[in-house]
N, C-alpha and C. Protein backbone atom coordinates (compact mmCIF):
# COMPACT_ATOMS: atom_id res chain seq x y z
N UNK A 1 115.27 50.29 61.55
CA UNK A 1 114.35 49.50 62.34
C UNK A 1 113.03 49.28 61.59
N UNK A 2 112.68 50.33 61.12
CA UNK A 2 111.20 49.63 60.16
C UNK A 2 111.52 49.62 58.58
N UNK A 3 112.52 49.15 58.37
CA UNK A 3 113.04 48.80 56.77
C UNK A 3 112.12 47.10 56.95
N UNK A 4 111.48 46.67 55.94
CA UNK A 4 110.94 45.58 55.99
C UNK A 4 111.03 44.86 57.11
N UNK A 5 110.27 45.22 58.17
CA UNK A 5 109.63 44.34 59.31
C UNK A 5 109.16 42.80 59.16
N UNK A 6 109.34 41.96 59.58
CA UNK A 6 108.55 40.76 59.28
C UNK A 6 108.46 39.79 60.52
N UNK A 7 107.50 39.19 60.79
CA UNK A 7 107.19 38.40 62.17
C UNK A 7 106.36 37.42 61.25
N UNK A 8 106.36 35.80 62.08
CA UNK A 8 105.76 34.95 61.42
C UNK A 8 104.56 35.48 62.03
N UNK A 9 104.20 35.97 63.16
CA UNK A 9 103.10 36.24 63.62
C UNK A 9 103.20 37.07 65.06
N UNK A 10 102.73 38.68 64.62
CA UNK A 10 103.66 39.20 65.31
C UNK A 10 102.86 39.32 67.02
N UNK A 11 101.52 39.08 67.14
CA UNK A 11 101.00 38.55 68.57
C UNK A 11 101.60 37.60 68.94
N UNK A 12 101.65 36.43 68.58
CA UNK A 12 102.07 35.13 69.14
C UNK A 12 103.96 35.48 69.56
N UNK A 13 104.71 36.46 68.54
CA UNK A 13 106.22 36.51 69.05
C UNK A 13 105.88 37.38 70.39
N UNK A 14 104.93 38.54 70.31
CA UNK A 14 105.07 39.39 71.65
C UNK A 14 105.04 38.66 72.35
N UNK A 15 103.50 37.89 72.38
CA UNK A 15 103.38 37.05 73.92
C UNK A 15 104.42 36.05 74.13
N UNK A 16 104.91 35.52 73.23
CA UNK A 16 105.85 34.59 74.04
C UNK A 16 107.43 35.59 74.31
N UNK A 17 107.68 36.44 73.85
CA UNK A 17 109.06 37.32 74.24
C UNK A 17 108.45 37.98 75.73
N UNK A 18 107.03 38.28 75.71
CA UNK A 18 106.64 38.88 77.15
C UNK A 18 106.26 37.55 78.01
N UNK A 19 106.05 36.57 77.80
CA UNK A 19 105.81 35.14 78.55
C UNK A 19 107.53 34.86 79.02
N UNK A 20 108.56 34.60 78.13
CA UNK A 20 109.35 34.27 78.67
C UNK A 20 110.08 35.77 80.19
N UNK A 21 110.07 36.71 79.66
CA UNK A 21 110.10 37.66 80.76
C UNK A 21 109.54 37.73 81.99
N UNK A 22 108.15 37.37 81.63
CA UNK A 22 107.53 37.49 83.17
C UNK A 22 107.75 35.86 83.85
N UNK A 23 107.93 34.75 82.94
CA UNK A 23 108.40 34.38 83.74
C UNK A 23 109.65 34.09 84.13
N UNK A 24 110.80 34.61 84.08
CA UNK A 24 112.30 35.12 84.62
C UNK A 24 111.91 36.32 85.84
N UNK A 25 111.34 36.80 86.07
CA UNK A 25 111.02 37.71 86.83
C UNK A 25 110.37 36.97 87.66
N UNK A 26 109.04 36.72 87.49
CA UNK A 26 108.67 35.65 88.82
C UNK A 26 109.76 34.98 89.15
N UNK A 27 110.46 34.01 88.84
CA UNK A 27 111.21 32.93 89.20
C UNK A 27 112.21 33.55 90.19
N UNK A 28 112.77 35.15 89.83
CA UNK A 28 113.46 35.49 90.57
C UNK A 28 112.89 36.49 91.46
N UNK A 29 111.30 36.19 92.25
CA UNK A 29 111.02 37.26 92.91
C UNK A 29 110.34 38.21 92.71
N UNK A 30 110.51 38.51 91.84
CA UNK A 30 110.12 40.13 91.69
C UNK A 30 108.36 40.04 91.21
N UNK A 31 108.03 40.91 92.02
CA UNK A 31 106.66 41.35 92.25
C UNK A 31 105.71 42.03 90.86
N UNK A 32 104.84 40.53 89.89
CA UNK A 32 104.59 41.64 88.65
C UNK A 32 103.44 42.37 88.75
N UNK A 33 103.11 42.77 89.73
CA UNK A 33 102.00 44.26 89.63
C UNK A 33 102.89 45.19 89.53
N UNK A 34 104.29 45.43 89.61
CA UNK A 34 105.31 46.33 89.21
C UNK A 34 105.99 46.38 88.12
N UNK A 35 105.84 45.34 87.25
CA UNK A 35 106.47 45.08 86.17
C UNK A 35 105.25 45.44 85.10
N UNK A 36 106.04 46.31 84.34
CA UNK A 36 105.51 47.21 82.90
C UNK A 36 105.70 46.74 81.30
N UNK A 37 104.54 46.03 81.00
CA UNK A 37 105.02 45.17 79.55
C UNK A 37 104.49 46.52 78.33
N UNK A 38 105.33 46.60 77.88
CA UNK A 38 105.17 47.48 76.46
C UNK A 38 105.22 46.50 75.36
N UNK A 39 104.43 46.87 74.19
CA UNK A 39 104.45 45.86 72.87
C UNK A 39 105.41 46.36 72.02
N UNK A 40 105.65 48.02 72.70
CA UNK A 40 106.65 48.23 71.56
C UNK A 40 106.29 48.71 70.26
N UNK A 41 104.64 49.60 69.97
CA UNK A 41 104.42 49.83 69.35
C UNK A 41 105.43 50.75 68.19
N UNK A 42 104.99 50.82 66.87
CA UNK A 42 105.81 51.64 66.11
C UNK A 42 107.36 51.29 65.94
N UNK A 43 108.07 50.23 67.16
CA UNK A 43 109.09 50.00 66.64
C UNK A 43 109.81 48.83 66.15
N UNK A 44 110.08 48.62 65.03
CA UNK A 44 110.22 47.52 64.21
C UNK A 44 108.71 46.90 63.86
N UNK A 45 108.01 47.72 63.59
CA UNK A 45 106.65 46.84 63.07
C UNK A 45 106.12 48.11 61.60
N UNK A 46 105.12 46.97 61.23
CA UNK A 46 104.90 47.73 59.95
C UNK A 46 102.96 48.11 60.72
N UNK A 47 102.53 49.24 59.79
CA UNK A 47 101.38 49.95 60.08
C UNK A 47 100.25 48.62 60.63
N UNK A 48 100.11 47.90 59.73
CA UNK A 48 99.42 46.70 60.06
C UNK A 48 99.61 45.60 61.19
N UNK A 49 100.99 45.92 61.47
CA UNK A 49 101.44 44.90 62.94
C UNK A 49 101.24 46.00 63.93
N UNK A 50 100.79 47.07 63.80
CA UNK A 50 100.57 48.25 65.00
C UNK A 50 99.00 47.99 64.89
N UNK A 51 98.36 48.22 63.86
CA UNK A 51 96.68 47.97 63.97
C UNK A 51 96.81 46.74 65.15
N UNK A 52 97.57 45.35 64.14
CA UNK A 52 97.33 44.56 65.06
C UNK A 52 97.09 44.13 66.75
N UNK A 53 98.40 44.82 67.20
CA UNK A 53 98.60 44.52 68.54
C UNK A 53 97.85 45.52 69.22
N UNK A 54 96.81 46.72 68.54
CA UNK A 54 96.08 47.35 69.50
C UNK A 54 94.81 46.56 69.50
N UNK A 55 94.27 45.71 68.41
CA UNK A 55 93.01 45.12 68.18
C UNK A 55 93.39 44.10 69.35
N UNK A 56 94.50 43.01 69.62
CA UNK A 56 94.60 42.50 70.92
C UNK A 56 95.14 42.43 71.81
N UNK A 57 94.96 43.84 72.27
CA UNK A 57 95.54 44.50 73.39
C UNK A 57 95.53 43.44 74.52
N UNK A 58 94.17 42.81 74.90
CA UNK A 58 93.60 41.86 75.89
C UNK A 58 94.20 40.80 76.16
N UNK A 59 94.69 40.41 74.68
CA UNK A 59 95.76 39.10 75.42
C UNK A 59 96.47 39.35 75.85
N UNK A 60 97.08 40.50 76.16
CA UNK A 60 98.45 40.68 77.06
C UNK A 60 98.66 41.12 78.19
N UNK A 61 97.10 41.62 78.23
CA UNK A 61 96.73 41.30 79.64
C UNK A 61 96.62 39.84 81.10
N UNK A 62 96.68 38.92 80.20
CA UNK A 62 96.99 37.08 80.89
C UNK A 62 98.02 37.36 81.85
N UNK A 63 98.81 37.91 81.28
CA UNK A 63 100.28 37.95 81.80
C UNK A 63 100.02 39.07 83.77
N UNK A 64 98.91 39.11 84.34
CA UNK A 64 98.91 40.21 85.35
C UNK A 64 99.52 41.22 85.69
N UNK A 65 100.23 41.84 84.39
CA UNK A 65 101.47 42.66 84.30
C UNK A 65 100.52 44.12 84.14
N UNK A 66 101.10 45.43 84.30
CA UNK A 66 99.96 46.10 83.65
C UNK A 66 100.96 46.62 82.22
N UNK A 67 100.06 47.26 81.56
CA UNK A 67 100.78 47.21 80.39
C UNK A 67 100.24 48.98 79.94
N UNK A 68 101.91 49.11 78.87
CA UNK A 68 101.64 50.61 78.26
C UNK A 68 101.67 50.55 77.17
N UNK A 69 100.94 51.56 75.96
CA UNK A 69 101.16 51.59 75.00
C UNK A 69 101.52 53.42 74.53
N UNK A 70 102.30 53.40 74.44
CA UNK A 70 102.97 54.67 73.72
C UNK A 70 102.69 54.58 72.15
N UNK A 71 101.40 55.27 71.47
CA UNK A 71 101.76 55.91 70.48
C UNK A 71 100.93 57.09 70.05
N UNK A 72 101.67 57.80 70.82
CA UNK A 72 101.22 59.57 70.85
C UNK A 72 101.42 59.70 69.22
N UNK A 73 100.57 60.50 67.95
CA UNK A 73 101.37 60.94 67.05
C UNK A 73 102.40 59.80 66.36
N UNK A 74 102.07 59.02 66.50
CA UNK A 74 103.59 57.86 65.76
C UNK A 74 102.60 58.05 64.29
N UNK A 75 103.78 57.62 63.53
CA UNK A 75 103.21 57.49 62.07
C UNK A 75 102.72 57.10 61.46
N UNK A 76 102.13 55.69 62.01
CA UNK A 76 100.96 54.91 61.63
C UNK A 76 99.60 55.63 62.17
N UNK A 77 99.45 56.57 62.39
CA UNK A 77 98.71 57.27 62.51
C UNK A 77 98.25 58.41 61.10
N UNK A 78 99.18 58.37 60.83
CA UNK A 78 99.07 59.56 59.27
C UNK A 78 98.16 59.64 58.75
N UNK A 79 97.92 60.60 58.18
CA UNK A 79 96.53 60.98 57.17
C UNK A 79 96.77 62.27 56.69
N UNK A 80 96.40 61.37 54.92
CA UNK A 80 96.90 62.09 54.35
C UNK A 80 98.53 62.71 54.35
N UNK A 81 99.48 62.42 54.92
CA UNK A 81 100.51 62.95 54.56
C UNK A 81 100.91 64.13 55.85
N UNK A 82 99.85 64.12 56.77
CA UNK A 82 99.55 64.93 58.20
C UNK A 82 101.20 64.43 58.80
N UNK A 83 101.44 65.65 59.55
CA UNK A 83 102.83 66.04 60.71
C UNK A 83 102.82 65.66 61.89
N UNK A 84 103.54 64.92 62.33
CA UNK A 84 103.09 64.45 63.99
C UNK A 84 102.37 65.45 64.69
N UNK A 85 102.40 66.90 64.37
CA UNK A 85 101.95 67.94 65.66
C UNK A 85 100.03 68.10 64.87
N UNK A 86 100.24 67.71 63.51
CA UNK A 86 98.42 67.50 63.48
C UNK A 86 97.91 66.36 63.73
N UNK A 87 98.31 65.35 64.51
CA UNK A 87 97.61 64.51 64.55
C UNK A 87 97.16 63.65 66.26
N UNK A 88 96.80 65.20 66.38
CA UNK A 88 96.12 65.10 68.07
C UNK A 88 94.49 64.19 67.87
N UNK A 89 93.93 64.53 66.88
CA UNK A 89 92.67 63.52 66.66
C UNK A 89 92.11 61.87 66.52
N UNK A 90 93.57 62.05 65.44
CA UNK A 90 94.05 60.48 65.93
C UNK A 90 94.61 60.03 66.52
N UNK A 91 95.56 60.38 67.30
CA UNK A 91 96.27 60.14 68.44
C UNK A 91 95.45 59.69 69.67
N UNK A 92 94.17 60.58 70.10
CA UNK A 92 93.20 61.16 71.30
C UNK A 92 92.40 59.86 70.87
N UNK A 93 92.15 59.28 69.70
CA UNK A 93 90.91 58.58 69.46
C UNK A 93 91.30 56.95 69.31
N UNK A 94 92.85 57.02 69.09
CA UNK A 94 93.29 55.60 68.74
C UNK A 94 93.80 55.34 70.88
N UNK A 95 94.14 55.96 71.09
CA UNK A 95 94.66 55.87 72.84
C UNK A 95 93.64 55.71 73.75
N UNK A 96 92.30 56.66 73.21
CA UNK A 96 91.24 56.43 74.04
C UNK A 96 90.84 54.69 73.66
N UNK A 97 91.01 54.40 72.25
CA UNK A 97 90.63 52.70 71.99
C UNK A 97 91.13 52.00 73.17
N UNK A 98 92.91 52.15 73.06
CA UNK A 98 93.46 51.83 74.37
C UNK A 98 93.15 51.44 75.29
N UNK A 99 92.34 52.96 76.55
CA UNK A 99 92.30 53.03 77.09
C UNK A 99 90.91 52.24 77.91
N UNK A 100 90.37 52.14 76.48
CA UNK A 100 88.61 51.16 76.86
C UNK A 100 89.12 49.78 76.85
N UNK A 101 89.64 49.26 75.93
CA UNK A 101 90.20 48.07 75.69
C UNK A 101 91.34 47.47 77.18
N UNK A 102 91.27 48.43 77.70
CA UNK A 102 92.34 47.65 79.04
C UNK A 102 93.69 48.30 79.44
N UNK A 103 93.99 48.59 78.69
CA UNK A 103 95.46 49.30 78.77
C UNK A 103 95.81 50.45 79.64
N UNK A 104 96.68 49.58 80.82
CA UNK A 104 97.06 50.73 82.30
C UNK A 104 97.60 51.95 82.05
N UNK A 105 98.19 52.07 81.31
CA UNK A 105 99.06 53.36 80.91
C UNK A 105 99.32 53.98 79.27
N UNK A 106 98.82 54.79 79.58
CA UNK A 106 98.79 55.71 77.78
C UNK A 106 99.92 56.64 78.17
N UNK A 107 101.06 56.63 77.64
CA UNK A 107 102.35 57.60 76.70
C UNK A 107 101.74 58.40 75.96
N UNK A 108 101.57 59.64 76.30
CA UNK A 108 101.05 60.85 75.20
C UNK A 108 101.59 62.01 75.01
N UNK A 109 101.48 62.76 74.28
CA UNK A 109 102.14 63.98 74.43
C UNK A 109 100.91 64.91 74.77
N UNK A 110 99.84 64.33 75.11
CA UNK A 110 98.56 65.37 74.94
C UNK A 110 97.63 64.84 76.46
N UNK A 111 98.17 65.36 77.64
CA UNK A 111 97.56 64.95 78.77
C UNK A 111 96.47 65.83 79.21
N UNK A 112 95.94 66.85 79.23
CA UNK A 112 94.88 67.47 79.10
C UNK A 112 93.96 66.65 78.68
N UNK A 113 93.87 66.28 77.14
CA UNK A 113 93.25 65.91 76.11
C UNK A 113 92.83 64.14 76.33
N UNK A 114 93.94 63.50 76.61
CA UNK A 114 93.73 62.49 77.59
C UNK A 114 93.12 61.91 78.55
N UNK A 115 93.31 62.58 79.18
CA UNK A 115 92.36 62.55 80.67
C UNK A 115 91.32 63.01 80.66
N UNK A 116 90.77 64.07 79.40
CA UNK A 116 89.29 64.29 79.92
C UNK A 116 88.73 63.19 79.10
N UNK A 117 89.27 62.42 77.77
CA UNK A 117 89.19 61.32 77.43
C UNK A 117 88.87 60.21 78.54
N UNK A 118 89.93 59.49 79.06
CA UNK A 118 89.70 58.99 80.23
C UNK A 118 88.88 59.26 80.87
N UNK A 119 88.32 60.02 81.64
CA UNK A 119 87.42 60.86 82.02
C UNK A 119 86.00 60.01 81.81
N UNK A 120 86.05 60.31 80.03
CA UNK A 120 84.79 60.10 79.76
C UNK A 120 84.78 58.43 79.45
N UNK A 121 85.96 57.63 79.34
CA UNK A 121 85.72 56.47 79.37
C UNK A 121 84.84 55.76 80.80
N UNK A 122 85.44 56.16 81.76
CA UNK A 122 85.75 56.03 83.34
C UNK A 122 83.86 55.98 83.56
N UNK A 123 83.54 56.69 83.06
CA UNK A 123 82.08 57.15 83.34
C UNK A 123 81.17 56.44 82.65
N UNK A 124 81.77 55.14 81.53
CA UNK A 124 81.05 54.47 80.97
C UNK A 124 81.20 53.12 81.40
N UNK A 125 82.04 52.75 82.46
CA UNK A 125 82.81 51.74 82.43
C UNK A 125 81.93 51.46 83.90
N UNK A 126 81.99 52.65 84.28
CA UNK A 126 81.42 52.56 85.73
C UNK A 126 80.22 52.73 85.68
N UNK A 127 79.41 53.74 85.10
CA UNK A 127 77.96 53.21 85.43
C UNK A 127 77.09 52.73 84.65
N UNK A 128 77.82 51.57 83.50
CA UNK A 128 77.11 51.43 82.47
C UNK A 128 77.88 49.63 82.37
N UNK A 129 78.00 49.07 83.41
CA UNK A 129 78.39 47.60 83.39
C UNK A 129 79.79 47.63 83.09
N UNK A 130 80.91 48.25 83.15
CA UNK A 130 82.36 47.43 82.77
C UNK A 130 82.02 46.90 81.19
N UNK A 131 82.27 47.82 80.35
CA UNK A 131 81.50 47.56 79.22
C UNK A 131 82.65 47.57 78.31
N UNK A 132 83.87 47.51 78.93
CA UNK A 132 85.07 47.59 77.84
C UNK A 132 85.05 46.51 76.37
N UNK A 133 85.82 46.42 75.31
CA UNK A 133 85.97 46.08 74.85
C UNK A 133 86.82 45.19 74.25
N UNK A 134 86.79 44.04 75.09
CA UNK A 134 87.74 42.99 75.28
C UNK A 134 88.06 42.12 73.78
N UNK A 135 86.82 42.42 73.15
CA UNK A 135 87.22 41.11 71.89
C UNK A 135 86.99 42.06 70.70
């Protein structure tokens, strides 16, 4: 799956593979404040198509879907040559990006660590203008 990855452009394929979905789902009903769009981080993409789709997290928000991003520890995270189980720092700091940037649901292996994250987003968001980071 990540042997040479290639997308002519790998935002524009998500949104339209998640455009044509949501709308097959509307058409047949189904209610999308229940429907969960993942980008699919880490799989079939190369380190740079993972930077990518967290830098525009926001456009995939259009879609009124809420959306998750799972990448606890994935390997585009590495440093230095670091083991998935050391890399709670970047994990905590690339999810919290996430989590300012818009994104309903964080996949982690580190929920403690998370949430007091969250936590401290929550507290900036709220009494400091909705100050996320949309662009």
């Amino acid at each position: 799956m990540q042997v040479n990855p290639k997308y002519d452009n790998i935002i524009d394929d998500i949104m339209s593979f998640f455009d044509q979905r949501v709308n097959y789902f509307s058409k047949i009903g189904y209610d999308l404040k229940k429907l969960i769009l993942d980008p699919g981080i880490g799989f079939g993409k190369t380190k740079e198509d993972n930077y990518n789709i967290i830098s525009n997290v926001y456009k995939f928000k259009k879609f009124g879907c809420k959306l998750l991003i799972g990448i606890s520890r994935k390997s585009f995270l590495q440093i230095n040559n670091d083991i998935p189980k050391d890399r709670l720092y970047s994990s905590i700091a690339m999810q919290s990006i996430c989590a300012y940037k818009g994104v309903d649901i964080i996949r982690t292996h580190d929920v403690n660590e998370m949430i007091n994250s969250i936590n401290v987003i929550s507290q900036l968001n709220n009494n400091y203008g909705n100050s996320r980071l949309y662009k």
